[in-house]
N, C-alpha and C. Protein backbone atom coordinates (compact mmCIF):
# COMPACT_ATOMS: atom_id res chain seq x y z
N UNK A 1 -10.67 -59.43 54.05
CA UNK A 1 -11.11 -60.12 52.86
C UNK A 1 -12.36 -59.42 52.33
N UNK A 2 -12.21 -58.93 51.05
CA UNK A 2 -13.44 -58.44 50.73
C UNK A 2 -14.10 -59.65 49.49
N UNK A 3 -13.41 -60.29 49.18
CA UNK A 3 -14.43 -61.24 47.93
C UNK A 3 -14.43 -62.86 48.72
N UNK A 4 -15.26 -63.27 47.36
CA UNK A 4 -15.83 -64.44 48.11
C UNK A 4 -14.57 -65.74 47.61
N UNK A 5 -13.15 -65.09 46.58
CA UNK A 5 -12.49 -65.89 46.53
C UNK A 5 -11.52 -65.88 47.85
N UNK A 6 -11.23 -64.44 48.04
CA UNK A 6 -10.29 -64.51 49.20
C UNK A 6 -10.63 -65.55 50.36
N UNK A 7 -11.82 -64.88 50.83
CA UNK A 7 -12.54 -66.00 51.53
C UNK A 7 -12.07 -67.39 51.53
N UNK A 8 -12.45 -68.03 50.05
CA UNK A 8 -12.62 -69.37 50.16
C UNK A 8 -10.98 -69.49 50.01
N UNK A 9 -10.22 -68.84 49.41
CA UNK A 9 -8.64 -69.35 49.17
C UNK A 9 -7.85 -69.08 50.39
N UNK A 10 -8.36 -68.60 52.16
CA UNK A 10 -8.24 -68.10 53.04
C UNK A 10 -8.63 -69.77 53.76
N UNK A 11 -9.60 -69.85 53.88
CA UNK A 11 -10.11 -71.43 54.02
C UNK A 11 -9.71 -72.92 53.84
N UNK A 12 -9.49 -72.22 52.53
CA UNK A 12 -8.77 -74.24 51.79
C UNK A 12 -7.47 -73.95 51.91
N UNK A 13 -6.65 -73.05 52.55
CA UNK A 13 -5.22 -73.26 52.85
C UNK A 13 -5.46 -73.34 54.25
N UNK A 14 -6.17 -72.97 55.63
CA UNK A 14 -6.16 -73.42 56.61
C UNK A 14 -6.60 -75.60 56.35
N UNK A 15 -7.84 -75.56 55.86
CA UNK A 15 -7.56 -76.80 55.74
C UNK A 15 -6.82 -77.38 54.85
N UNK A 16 -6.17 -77.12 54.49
CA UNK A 16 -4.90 -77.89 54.28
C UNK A 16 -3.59 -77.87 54.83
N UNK A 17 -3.67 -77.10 55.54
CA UNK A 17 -2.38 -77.10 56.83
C UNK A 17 -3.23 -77.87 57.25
N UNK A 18 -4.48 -78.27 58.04
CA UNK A 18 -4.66 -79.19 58.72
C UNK A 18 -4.51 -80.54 58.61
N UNK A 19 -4.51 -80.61 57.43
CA UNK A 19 -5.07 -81.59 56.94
C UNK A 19 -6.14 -82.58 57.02
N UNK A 20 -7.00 -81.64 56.79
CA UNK A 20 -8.57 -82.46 57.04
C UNK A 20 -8.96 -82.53 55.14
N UNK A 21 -9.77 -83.68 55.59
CA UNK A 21 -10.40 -83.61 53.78
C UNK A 21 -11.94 -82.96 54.25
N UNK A 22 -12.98 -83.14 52.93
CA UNK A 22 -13.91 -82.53 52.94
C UNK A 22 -14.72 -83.36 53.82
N UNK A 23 -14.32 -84.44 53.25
CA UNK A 23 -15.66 -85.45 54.13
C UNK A 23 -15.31 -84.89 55.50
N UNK A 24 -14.31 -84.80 56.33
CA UNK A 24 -14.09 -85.02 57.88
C UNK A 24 -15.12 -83.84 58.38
N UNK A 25 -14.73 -82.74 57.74
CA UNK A 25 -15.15 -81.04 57.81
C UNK A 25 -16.94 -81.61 57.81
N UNK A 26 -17.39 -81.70 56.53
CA UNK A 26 -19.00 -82.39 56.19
C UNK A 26 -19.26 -82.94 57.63
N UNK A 27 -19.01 -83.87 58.09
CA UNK A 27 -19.40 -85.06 59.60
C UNK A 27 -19.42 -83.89 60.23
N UNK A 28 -18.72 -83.21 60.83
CA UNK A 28 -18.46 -82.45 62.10
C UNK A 28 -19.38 -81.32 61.48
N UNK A 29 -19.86 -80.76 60.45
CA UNK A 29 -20.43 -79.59 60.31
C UNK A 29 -22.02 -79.91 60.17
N UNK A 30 -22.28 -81.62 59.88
CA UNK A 30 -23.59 -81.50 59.26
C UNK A 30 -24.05 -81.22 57.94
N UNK A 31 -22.92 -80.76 57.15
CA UNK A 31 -23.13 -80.21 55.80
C UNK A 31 -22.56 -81.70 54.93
N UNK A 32 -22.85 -81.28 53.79
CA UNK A 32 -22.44 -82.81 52.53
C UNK A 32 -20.94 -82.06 52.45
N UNK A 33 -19.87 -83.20 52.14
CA UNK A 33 -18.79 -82.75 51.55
C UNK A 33 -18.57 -82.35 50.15
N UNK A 34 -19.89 -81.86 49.38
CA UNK A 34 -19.80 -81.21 47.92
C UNK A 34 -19.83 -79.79 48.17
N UNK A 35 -20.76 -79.80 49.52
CA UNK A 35 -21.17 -78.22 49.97
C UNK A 35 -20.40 -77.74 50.79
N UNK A 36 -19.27 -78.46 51.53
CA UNK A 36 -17.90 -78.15 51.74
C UNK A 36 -16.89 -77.49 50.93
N UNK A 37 -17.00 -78.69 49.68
CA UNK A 37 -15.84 -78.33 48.91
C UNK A 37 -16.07 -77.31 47.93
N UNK A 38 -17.69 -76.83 47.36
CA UNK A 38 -17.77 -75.93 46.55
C UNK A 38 -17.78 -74.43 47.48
N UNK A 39 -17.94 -74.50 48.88
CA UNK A 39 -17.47 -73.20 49.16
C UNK A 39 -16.08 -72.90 49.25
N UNK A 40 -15.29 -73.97 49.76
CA UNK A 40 -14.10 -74.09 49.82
C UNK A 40 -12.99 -73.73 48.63
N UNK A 41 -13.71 -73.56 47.81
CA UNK A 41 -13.21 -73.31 46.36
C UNK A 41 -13.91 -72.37 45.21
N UNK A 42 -14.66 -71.73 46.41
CA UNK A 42 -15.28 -70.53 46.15
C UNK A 42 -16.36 -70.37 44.89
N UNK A 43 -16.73 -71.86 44.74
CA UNK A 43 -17.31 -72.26 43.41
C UNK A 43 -19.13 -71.43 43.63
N UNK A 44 -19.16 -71.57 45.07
CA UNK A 44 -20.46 -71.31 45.27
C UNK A 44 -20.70 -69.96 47.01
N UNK A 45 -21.36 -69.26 46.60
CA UNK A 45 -21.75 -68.58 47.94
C UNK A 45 -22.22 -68.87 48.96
N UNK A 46 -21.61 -69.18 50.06
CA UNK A 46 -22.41 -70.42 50.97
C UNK A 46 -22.90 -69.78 51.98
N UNK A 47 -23.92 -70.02 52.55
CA UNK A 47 -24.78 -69.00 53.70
C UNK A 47 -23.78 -68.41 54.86
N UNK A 48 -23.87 -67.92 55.31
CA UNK A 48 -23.16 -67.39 56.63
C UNK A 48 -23.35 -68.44 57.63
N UNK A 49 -24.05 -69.56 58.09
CA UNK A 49 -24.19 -70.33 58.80
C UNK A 49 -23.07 -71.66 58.60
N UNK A 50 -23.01 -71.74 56.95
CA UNK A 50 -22.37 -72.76 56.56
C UNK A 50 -20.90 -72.19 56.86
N UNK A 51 -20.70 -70.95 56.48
CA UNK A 51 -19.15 -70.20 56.60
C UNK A 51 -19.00 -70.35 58.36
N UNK A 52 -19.29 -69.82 58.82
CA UNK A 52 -19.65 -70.16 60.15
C UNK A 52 -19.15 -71.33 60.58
N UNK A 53 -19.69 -72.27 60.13
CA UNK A 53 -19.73 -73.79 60.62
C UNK A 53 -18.24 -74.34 59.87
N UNK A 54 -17.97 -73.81 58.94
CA UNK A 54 -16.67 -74.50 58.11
C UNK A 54 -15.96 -73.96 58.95
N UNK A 55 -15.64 -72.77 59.67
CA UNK A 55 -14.53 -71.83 60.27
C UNK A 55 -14.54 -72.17 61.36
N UNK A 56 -15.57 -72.64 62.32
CA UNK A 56 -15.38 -73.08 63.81
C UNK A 56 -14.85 -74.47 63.62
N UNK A 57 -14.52 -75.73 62.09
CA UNK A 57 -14.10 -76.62 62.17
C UNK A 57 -12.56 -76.24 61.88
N UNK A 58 -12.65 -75.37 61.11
CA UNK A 58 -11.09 -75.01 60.60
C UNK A 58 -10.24 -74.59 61.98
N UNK A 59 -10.93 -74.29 63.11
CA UNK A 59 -10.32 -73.31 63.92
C UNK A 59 -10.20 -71.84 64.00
N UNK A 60 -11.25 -71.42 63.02
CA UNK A 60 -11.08 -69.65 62.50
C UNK A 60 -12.73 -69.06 63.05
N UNK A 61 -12.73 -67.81 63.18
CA UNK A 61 -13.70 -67.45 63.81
C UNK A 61 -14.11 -66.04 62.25
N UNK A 62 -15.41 -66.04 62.26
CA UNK A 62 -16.01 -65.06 60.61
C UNK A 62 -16.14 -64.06 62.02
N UNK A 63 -15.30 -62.66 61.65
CA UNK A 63 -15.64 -61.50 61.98
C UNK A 63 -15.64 -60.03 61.48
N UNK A 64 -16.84 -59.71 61.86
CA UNK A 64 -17.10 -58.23 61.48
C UNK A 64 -16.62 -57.00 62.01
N UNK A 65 -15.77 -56.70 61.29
CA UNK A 65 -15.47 -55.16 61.54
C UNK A 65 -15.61 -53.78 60.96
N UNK A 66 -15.48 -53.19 61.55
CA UNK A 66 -16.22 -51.74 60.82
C UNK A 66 -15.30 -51.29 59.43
N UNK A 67 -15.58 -50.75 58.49
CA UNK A 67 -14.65 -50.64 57.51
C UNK A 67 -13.23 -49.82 57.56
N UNK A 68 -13.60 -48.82 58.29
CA UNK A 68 -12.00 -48.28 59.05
C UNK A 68 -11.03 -48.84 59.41
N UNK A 69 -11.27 -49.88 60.28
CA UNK A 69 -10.85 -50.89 61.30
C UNK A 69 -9.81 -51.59 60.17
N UNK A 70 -11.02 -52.07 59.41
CA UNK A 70 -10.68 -52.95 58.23
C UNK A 70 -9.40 -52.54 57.38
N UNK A 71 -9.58 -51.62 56.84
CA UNK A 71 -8.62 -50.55 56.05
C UNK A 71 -7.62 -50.90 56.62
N UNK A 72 -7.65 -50.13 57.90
CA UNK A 72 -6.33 -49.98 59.00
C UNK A 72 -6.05 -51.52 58.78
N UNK A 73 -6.52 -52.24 58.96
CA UNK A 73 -5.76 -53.62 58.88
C UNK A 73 -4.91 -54.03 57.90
N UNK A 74 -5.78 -54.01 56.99
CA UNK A 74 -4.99 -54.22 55.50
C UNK A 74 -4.02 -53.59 55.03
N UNK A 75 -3.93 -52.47 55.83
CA UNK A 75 -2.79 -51.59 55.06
C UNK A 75 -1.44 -51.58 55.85
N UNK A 76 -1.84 -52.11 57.27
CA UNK A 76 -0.73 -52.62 58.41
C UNK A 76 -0.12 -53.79 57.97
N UNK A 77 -1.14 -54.50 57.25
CA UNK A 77 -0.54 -56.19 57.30
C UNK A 77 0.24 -55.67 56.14
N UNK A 78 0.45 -55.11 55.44
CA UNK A 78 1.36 -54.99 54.01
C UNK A 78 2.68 -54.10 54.70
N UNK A 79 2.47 -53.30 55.75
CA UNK A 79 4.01 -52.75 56.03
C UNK A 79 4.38 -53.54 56.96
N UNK A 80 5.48 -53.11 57.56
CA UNK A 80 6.50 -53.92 58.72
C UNK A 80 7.36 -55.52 58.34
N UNK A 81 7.33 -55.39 57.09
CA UNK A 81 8.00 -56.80 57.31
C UNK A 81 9.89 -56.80 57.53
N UNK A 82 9.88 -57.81 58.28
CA UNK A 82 11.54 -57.87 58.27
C UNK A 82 11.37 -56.91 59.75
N UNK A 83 10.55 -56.86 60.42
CA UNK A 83 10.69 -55.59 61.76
C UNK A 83 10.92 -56.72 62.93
N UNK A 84 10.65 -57.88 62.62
CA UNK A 84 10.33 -59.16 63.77
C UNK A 84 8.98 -58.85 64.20
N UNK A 85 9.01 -60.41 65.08
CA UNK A 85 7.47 -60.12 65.77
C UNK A 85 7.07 -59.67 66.19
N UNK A 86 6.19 -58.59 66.35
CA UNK A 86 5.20 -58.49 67.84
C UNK A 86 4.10 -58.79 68.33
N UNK A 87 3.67 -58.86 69.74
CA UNK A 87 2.36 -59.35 70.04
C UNK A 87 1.27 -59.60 69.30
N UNK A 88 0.30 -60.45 69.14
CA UNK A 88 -0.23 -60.21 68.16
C UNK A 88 -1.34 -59.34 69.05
N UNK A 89 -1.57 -59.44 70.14
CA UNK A 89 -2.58 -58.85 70.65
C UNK A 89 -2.03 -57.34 70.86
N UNK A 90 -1.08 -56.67 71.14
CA UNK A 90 -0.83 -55.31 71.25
C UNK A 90 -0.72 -54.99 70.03
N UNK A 91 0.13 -55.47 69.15
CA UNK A 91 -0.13 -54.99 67.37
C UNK A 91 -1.71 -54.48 67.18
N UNK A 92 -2.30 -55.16 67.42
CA UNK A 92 -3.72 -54.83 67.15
C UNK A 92 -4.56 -54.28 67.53
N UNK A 93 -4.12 -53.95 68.68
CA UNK A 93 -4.74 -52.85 69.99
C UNK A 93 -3.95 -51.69 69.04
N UNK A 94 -2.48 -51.53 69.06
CA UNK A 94 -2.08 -50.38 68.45
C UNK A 94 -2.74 -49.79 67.38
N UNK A 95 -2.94 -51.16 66.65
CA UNK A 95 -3.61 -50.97 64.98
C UNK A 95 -5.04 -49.84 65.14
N UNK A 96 -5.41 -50.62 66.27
CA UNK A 96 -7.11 -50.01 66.41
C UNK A 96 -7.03 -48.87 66.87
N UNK A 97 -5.96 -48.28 67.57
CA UNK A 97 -5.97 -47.03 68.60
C UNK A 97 -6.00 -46.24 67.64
N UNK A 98 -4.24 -46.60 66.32
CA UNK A 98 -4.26 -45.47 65.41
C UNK A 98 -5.72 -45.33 64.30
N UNK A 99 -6.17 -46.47 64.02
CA UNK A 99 -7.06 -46.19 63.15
C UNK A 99 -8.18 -45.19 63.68
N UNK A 100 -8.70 -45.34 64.87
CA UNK A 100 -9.80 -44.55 65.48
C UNK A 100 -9.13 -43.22 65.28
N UNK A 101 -8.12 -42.90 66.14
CA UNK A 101 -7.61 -41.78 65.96
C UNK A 101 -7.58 -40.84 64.09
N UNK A 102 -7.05 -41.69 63.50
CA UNK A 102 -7.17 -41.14 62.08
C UNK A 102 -8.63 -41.09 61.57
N UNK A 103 -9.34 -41.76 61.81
CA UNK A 103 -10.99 -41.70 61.30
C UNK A 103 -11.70 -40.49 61.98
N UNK A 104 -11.46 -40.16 63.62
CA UNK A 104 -12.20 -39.29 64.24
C UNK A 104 -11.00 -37.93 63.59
N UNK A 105 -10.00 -38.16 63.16
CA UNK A 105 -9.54 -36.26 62.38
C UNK A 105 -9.46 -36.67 60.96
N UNK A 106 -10.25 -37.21 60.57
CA UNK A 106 -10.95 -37.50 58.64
C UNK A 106 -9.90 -37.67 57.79
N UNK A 107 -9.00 -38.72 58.66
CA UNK A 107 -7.35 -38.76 57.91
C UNK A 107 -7.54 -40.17 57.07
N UNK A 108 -7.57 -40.01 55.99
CA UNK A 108 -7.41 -41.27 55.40
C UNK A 108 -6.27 -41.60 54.76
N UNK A 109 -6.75 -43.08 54.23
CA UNK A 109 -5.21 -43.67 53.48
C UNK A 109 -4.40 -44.76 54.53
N UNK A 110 -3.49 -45.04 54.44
CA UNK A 110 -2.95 -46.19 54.98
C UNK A 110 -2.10 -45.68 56.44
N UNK A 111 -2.21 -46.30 57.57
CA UNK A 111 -1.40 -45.93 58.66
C UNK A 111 -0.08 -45.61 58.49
N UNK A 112 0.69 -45.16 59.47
CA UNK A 112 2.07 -44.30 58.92
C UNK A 112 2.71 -46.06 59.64
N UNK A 113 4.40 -45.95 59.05
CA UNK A 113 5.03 -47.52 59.45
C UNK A 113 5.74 -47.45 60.52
């Protein structure tokens, strides 16, 4: 996710599979349910503490990765569909092996499928 809509439109569809409202999220976070719902809807930039705190209620964890990493991700999650599942944890080990590998020989662009 690079913007602050993805973000929040990343967010208000986990809670809403949950189905939690704002108020429930607000109680458990400490935050008001306006300052819930305006990050939630990307109306407003909400500190990293508050993102933080909305995502450990949602069940989601805010993490940083290096921009390579990143790339490699994004450009994996758009191929393979229709291949079936795999691990999600070896997919991603794979993901990371090839990306290092292509960054340390200055290969850019999207992983091969």
């Amino acid at each position: 996710m690079k913007t602050l809509r993805e973000m929040a439109t990343r967010l208000e569809a986990e809670r809403q599979h949950l189905k939690l409202d704002y108020q429930a999220i607000a109680e458990k976070t400490g935050l008001t349910p306006l300052s819930v719902r305006s990050a939630l809807q990307g109306r407003t930039a909400p500190r990293i503490t508050t993102l933080m705190a909305i995502a450990d209620q949602l069940g989601l964890e805010v993490l940083l990765l290096p921009k390579a990493l990143a790339t490699g991700l994004e450009a994996h999650a758009g191929a393979g569909a229709g291949e079936g599942p795999e691990p999600a944890l070896s997919q991603v080990d794979r993901i990371i092996a090839q990306t290092r590998l292509r960054s340390q020989a200055g290969v850019k662009g999207p992983l091969p499928k």
